[in-house]
PDB file of N, CA and C in Angstrom:
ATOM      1  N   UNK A   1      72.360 -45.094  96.252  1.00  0.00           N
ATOM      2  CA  UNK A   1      73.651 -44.801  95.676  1.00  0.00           C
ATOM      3  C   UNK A   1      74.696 -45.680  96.354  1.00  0.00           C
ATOM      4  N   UNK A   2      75.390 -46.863  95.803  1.00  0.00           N
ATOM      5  CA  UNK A   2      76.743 -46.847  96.225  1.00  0.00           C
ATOM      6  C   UNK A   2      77.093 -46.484  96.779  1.00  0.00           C
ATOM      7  N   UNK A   3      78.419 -47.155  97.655  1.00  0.00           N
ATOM      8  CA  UNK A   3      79.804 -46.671  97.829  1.00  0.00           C
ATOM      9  C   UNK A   3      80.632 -46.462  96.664  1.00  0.00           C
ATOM     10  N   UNK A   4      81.679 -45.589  96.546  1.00  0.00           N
ATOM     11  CA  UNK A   4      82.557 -45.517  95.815  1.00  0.00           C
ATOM     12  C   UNK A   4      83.594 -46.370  96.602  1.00  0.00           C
ATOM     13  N   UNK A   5      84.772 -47.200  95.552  1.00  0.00           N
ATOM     14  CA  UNK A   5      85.770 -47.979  96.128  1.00  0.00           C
ATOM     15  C   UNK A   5      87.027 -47.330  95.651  1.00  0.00           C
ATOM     16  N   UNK A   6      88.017 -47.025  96.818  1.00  0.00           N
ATOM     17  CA  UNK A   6      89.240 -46.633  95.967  1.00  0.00           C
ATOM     18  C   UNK A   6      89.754 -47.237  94.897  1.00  0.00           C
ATOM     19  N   UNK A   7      90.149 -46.558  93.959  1.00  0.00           N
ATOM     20  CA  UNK A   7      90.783 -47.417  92.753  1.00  0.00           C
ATOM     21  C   UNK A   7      92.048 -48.526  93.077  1.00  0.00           C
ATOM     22  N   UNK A   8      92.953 -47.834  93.963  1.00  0.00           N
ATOM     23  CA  UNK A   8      94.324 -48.153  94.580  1.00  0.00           C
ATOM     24  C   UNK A   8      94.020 -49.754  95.087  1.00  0.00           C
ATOM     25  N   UNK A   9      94.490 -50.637  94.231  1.00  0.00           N
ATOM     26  CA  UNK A   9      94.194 -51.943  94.453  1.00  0.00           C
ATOM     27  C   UNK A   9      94.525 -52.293  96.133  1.00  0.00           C
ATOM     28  N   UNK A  10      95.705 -51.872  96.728  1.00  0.00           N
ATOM     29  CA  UNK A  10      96.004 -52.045  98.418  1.00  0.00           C
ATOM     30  C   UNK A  10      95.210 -51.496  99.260  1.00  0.00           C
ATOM     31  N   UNK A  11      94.540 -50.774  98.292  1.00  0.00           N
ATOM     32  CA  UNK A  11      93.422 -49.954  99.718  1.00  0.00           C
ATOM     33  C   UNK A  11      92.235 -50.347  99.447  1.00  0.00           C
ATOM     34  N   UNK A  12      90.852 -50.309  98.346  1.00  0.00           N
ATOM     35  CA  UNK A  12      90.047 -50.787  98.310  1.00  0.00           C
ATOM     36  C   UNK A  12      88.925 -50.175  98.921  1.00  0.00           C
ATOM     37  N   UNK A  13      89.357 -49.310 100.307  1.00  0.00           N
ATOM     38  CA  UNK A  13      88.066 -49.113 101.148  1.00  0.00           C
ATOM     39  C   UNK A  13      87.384 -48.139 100.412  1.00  0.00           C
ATOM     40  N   UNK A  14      86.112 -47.130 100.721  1.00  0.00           N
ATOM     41  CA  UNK A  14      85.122 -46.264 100.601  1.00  0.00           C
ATOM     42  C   UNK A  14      85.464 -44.912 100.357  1.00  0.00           C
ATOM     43  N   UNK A  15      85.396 -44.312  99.054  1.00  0.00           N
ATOM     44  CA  UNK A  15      85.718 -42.892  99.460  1.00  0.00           C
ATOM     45  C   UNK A  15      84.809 -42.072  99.728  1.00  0.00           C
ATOM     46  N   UNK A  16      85.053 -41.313 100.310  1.00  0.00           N
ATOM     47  CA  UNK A  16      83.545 -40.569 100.748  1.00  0.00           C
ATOM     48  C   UNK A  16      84.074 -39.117  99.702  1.00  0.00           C
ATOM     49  N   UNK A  17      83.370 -38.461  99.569  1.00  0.00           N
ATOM     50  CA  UNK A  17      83.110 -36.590  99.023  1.00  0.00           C
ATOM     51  C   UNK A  17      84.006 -36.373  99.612  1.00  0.00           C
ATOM     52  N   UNK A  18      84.775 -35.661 100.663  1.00  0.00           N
ATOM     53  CA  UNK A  18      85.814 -35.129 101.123  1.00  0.00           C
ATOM     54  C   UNK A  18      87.231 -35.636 100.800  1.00  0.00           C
ATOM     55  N   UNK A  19      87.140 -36.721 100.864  1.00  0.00           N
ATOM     56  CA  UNK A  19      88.509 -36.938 100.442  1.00  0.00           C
ATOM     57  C   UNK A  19      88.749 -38.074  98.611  1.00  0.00           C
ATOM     58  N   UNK A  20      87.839 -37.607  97.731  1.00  0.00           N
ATOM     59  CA  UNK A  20      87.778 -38.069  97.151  1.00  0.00           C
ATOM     60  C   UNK A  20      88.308 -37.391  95.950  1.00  0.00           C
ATOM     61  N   UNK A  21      89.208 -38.276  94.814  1.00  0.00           N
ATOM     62  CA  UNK A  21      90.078 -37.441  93.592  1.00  0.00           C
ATOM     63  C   UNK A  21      89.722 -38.375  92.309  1.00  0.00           C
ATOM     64  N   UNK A  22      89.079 -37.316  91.922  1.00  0.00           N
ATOM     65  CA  UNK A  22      88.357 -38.249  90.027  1.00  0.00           C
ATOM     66  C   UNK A  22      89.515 -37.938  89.025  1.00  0.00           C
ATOM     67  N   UNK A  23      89.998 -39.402  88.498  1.00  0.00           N
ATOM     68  CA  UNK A  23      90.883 -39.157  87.872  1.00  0.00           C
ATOM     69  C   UNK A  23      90.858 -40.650  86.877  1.00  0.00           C
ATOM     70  N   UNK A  24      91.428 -40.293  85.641  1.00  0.00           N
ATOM     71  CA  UNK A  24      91.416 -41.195  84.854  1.00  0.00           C
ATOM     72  C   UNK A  24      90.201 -42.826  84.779  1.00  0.00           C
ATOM     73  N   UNK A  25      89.157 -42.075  84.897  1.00  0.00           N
ATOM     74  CA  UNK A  25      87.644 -42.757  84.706  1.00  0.00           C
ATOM     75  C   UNK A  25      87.394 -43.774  85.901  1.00  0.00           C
ATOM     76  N   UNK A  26      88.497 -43.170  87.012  1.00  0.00           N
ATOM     77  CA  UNK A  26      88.689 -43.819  88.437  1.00  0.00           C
ATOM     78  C   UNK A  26      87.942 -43.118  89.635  1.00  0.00           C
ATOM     79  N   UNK A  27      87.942 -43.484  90.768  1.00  0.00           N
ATOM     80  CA  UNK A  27      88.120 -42.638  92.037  1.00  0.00           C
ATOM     81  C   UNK A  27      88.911 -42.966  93.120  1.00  0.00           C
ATOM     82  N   UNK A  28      89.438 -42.035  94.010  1.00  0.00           N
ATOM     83  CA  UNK A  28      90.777 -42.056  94.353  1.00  0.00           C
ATOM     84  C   UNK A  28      90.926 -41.989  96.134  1.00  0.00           C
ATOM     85  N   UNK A  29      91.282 -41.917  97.205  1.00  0.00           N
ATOM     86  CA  UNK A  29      91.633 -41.233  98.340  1.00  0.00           C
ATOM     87  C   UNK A  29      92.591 -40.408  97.416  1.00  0.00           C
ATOM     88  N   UNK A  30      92.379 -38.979  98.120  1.00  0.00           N
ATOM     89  CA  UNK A  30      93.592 -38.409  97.414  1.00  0.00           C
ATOM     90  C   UNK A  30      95.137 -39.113  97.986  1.00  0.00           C
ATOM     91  N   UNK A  31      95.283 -39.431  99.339  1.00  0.00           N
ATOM     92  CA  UNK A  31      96.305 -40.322  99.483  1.00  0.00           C
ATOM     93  C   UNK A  31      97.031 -41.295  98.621  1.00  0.00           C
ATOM     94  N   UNK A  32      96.098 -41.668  98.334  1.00  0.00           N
ATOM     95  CA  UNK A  32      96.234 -43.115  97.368  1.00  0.00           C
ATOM     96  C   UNK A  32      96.638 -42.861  96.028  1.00  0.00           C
ATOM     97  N   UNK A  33      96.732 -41.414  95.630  1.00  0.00           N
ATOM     98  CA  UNK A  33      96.625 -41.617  94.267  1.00  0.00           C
ATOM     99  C   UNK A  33      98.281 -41.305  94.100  1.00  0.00           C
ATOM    100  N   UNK A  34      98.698 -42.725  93.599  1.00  0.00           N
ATOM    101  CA  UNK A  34     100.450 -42.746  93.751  1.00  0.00           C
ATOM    102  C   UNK A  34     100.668 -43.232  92.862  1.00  0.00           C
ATOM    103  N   UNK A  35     102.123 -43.529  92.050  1.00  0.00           N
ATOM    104  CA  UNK A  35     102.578 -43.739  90.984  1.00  0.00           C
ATOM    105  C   UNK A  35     102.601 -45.083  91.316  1.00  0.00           C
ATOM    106  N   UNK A  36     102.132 -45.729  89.885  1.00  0.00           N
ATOM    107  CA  UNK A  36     101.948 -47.187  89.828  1.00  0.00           C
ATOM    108  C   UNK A  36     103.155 -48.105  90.061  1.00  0.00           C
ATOM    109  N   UNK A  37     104.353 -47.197  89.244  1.00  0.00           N
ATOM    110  CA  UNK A  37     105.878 -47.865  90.061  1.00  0.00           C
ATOM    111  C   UNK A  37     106.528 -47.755  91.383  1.00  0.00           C
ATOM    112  N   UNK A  38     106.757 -46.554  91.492  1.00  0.00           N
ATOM    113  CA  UNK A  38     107.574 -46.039  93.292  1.00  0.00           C
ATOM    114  C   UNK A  38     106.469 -45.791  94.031  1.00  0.00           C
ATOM    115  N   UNK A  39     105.432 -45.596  93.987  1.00  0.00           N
ATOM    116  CA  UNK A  39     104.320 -45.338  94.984  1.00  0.00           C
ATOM    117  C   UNK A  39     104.339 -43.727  95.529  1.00  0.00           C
ATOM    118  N   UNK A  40     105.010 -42.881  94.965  1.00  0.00           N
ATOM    119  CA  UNK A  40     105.034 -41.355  95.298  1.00  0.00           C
ATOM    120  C   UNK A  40     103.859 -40.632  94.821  1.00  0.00           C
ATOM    121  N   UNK A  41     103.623 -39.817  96.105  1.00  0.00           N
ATOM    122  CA  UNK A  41     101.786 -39.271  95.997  1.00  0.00           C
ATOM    123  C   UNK A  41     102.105 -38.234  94.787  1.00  0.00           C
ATOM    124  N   UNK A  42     100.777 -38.589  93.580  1.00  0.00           N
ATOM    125  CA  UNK A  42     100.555 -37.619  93.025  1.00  0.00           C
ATOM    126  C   UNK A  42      99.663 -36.629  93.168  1.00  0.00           C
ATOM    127  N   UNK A  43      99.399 -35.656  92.131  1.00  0.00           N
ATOM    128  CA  UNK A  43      98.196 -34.699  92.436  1.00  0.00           C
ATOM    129  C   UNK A  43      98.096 -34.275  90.834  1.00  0.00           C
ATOM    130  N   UNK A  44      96.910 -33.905  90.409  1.00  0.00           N
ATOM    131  CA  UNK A  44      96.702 -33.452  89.163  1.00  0.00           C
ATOM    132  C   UNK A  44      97.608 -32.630  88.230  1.00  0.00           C
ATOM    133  N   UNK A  45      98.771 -32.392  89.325  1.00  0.00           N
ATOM    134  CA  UNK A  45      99.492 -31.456  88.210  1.00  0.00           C
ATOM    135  C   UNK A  45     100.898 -32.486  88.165  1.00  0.00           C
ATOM    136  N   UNK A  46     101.250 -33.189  88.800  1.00  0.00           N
ATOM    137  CA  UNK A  46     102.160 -33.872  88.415  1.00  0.00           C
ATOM    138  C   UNK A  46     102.276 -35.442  87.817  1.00  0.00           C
ATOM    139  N   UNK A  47     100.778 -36.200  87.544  1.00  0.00           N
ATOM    140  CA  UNK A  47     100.844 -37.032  86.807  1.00  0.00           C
ATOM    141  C   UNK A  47     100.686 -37.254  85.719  1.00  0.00           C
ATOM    142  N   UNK A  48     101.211 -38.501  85.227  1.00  0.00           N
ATOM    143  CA  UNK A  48     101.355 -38.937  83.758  1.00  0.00           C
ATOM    144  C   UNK A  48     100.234 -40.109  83.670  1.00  0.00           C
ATOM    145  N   UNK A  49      99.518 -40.096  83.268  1.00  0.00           N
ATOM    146  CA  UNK A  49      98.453 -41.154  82.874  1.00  0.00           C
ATOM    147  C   UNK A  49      98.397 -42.097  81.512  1.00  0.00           C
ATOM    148  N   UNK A  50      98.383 -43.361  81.809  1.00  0.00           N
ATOM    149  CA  UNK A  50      99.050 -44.432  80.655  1.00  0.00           C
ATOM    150  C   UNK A  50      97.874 -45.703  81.525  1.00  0.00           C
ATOM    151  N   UNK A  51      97.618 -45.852  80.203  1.00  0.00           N
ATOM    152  CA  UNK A  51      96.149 -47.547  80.674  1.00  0.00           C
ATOM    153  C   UNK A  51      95.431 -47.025  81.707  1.00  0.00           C
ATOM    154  N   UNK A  52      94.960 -45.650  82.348  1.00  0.00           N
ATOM    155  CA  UNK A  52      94.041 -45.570  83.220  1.00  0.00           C
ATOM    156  C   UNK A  52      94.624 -45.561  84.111  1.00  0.00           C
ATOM    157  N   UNK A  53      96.207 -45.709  84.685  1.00  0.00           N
ATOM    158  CA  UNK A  53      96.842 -45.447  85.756  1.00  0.00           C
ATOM    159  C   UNK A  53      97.662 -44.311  85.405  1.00  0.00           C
ATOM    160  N   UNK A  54      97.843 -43.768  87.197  1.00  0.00           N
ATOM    161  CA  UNK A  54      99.084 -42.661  86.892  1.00  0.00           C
ATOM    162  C   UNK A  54     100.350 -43.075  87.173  1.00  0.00           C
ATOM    163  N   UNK A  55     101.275 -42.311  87.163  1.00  0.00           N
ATOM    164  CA  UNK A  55     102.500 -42.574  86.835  1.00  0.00           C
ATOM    165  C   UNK A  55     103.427 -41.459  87.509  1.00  0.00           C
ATOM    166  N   UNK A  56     104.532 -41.583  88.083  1.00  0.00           N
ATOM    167  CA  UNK A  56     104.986 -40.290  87.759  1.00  0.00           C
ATOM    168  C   UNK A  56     105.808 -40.411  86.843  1.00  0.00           C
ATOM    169  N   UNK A  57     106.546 -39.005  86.040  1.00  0.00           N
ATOM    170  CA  UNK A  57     106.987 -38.140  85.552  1.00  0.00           C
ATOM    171  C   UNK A  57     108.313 -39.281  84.932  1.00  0.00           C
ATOM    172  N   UNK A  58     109.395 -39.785  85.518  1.00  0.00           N
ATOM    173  CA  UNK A  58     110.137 -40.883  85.739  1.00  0.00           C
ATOM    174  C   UNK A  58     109.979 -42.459  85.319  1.00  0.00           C
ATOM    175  N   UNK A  59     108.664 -42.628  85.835  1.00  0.00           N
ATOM    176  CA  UNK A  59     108.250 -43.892  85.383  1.00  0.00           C
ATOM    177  C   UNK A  59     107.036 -43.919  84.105  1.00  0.00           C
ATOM    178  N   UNK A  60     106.875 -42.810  83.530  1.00  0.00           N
ATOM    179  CA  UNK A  60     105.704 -42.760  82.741  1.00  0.00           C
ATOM    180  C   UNK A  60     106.229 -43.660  81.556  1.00  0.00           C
ATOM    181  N   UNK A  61     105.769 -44.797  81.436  1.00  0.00           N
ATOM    182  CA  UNK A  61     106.314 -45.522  79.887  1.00  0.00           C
ATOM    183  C   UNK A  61     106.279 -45.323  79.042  1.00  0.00           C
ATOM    184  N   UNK A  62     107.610 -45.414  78.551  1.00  0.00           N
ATOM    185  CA  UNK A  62     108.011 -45.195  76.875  1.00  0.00           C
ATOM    186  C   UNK A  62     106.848 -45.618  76.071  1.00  0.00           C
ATOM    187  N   UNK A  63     106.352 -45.183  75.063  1.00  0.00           N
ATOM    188  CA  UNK A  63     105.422 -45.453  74.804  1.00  0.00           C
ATOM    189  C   UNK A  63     106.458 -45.742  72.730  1.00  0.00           C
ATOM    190  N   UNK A  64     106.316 -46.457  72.150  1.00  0.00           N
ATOM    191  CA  UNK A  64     106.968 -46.895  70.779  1.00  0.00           C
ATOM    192  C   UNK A  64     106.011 -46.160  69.533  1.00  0.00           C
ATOM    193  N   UNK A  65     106.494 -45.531  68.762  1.00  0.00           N
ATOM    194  CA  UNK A  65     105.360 -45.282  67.752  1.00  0.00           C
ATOM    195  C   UNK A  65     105.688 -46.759  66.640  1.00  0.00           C
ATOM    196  N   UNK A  66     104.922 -46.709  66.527  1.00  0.00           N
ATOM    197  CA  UNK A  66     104.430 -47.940  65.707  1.00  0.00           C
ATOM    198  C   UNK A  66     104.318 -47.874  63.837  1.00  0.00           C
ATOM    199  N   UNK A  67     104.519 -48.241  63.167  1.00  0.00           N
ATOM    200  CA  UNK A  67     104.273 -47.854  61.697  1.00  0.00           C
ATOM    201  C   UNK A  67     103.345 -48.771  61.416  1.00  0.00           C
ATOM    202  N   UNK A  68     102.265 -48.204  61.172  1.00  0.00           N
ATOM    203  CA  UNK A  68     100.865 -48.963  60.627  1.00  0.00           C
ATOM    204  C   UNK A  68     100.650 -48.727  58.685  1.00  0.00           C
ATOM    205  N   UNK A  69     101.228 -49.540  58.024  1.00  0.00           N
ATOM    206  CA  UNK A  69     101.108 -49.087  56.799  1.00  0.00           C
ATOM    207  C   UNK A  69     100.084 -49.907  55.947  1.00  0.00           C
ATOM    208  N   UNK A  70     100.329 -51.246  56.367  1.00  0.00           N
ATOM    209  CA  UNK A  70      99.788 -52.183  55.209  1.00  0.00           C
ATOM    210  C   UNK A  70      98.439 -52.147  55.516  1.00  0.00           C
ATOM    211  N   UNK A  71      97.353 -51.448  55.784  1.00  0.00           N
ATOM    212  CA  UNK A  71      96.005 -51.162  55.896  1.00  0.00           C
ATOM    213  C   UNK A  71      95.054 -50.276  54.651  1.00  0.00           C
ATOM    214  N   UNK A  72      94.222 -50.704  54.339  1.00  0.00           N
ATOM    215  CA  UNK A  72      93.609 -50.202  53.449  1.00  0.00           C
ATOM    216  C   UNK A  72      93.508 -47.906  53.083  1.00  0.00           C
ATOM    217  N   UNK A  73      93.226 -47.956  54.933  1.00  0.00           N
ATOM    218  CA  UNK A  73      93.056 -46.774  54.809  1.00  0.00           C
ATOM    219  C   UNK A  73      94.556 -45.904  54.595  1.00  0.00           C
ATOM    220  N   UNK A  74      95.348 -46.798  55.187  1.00  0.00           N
ATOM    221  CA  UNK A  74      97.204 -46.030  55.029  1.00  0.00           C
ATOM    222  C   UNK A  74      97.633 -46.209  53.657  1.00  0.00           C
ATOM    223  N   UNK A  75      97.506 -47.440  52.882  1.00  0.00           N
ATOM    224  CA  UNK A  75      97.397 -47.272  52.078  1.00  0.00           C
ATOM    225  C   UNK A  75      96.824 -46.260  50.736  1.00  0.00           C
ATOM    226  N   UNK A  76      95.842 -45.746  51.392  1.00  0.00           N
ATOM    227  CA  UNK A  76      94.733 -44.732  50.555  1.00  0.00           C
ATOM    228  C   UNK A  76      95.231 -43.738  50.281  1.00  0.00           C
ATOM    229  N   UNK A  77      96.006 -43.071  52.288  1.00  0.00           N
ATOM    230  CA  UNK A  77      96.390 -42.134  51.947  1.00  0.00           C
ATOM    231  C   UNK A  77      97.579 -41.547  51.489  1.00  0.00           C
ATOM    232  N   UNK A  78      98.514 -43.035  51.759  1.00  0.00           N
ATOM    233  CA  UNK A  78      99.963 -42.586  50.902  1.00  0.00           C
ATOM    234  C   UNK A  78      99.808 -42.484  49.170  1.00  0.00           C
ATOM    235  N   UNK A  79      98.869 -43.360  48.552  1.00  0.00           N
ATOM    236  CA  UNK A  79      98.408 -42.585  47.761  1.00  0.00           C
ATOM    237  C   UNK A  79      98.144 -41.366  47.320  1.00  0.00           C
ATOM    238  N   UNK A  80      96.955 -41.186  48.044  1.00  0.00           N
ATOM    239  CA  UNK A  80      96.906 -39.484  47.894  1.00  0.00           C
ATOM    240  C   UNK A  80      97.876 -38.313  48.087  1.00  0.00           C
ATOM    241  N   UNK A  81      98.466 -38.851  48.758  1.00  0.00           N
ATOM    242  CA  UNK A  81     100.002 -38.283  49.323  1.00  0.00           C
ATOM    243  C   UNK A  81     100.639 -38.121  47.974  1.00  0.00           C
ATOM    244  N   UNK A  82     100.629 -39.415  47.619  1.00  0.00           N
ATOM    245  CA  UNK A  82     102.144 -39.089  46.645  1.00  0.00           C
ATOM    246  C   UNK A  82     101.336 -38.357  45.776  1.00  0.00           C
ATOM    247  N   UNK A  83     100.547 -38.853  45.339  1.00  0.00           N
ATOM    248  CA  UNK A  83      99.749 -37.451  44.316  1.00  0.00           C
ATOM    249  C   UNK A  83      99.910 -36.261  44.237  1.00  0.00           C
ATOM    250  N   UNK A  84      99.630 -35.827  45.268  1.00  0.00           N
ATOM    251  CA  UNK A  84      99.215 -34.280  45.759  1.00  0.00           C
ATOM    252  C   UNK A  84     100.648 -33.787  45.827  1.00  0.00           C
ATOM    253  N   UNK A  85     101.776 -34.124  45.907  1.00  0.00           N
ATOM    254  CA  UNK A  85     102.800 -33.997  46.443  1.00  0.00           C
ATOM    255  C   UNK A  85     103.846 -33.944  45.308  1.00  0.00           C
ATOM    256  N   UNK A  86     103.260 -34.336  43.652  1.00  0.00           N
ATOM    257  CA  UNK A  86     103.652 -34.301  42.496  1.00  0.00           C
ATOM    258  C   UNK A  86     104.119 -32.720  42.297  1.00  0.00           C
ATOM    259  N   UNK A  87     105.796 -32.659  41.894  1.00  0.00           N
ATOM    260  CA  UNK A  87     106.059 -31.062  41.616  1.00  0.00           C
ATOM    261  C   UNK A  87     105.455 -30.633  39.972  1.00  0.00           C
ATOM    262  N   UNK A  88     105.444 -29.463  40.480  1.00  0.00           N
ATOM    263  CA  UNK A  88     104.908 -28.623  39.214  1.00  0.00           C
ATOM    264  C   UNK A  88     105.589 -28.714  37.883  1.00  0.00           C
ATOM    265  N   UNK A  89     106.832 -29.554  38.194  1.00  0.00           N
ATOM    266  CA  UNK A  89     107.015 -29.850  36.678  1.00  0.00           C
ATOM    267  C   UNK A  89     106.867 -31.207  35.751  1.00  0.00           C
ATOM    268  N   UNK A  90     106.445 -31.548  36.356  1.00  0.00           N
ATOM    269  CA  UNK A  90     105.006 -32.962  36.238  1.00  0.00           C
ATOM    270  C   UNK A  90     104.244 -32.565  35.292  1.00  0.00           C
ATOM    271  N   UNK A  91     104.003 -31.147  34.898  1.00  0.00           N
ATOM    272  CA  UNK A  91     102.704 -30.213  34.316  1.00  0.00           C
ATOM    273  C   UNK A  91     103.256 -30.758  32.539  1.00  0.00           C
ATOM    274  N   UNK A  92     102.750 -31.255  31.684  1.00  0.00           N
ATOM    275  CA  UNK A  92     102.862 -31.110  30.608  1.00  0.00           C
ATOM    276  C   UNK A  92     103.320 -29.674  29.528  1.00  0.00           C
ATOM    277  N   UNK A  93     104.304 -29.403  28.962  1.00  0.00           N
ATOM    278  CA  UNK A  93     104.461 -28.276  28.762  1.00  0.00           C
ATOM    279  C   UNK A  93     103.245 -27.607  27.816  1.00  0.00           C
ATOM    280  N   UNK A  94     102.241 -28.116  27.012  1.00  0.00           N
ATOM    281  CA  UNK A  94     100.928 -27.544  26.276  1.00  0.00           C
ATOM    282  C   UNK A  94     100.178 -27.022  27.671  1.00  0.00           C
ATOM    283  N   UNK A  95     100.011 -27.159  28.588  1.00  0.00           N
ATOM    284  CA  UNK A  95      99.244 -26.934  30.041  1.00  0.00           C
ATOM    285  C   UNK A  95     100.116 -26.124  30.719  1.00  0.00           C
ATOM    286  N   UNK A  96     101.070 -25.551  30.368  1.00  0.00           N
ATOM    287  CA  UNK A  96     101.629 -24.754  31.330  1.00  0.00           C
ATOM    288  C   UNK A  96     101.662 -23.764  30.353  1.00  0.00           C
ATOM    289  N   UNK A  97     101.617 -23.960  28.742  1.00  0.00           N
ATOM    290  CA  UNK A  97     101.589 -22.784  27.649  1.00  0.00           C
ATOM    291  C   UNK A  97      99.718 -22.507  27.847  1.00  0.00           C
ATOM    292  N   UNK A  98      99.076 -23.079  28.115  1.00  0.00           N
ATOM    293  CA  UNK A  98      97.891 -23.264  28.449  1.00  0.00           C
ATOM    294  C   UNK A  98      97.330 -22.095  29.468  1.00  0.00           C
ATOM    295  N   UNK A  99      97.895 -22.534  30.301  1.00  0.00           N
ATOM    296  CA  UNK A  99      97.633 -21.847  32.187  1.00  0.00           C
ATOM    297  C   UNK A  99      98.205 -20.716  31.596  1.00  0.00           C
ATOM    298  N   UNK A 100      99.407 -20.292  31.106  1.00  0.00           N
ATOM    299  CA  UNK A 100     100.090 -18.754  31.070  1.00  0.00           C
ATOM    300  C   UNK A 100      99.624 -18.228  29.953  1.00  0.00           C
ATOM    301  N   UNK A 101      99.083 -18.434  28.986  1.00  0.00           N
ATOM    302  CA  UNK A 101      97.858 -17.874  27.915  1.00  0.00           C
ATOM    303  C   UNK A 101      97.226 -17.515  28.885  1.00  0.00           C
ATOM    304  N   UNK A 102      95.973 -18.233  29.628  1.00  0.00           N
ATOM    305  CA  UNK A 102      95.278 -17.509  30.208  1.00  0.00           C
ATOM    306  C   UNK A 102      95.568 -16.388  31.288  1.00  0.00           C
ATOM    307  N   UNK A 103      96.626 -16.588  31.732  1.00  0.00           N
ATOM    308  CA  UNK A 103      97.049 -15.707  33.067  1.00  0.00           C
ATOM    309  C   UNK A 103      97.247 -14.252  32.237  1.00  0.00           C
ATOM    310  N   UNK A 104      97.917 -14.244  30.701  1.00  0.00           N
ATOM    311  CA  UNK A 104      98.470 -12.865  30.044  1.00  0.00           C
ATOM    312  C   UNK A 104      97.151 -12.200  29.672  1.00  0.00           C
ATOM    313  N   UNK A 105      95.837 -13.178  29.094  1.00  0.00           N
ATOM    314  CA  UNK A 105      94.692 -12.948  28.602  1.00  0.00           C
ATOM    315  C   UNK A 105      94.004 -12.053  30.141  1.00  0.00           C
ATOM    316  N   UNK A 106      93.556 -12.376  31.008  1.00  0.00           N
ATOM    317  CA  UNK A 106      93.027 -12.075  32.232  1.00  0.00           C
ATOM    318  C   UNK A 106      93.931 -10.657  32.556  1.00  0.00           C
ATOM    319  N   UNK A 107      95.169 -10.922  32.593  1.00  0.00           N
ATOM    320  CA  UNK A 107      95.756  -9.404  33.456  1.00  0.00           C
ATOM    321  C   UNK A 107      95.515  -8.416  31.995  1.00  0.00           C
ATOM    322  N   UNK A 108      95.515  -8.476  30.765  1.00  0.00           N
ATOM    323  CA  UNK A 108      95.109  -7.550  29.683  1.00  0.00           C
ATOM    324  C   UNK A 108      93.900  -7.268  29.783  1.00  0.00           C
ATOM    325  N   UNK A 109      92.579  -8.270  30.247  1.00  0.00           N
ATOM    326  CA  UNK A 109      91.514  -7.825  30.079  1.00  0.00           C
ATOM    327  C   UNK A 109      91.788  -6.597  31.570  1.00  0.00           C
ATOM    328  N   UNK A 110      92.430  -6.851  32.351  1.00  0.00           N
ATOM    329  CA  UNK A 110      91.884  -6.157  33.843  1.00  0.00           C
ATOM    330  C   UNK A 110      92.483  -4.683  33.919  1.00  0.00           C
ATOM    331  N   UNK A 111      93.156  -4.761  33.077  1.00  0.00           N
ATOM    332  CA  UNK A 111      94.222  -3.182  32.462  1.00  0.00           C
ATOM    333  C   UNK A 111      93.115  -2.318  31.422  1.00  0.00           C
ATOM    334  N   UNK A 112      92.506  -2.682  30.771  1.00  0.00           N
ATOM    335  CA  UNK A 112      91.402  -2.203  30.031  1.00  0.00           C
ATOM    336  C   UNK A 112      90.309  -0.765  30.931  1.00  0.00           C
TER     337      UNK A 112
END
């Protein structure tokens, strides 16, 4: 078996079982495990994790949402979107004399 190597590019050395912190598909000195900007020690409950590093809270990067449209599959589904999303008076009026025939037919048979 290996050594494990700290993740923390300035440190590098060996972590052994005791002082060792699994975190973001890394391993850690728990010392070491500090925010990639100010260097302030984290611990599992106060970091922000972005590219496999942590972060703190302060420096965690803005992250942009992006609009991905012109793709086959976004495309597909704004399609389907607008479809599905057609109001009910879209309905042809023979199909809505249609649908409410049957709805008067059904509640008469169920009164019987």
């Amino acid at each position: 078996m290996s050594a494990k190597k700290c993740a923390r590019e300035e440190c590098g050395k060996t972590v052994y079982p005791l002082e060792e912190l699994k975190c973001l598909d890394k391993v850690w000195h728990k010392q070491c495990f500090k925010c990639t900007v100010c260097g302030m020690t984290l611990n599992m409950k106060n970091y922000k994790g972005y590219d496999k590093m942590p972060y703190c809270e302060p420096h965690y990067p803005k992250t942009v949402a992006s609009v991905v449209t012109d793709t086959p599959e976004m495309r597909r589904v704004a399609e389907n979107t607008k479809n599905q999303s057609q109001p009910a008076a879209a309905m042809t009026k023979a199909a809505v004399q249609r649908d409410w025939h049957k709805i008067l037919v059904h509640n008469a048979l169920m009164k019987v």
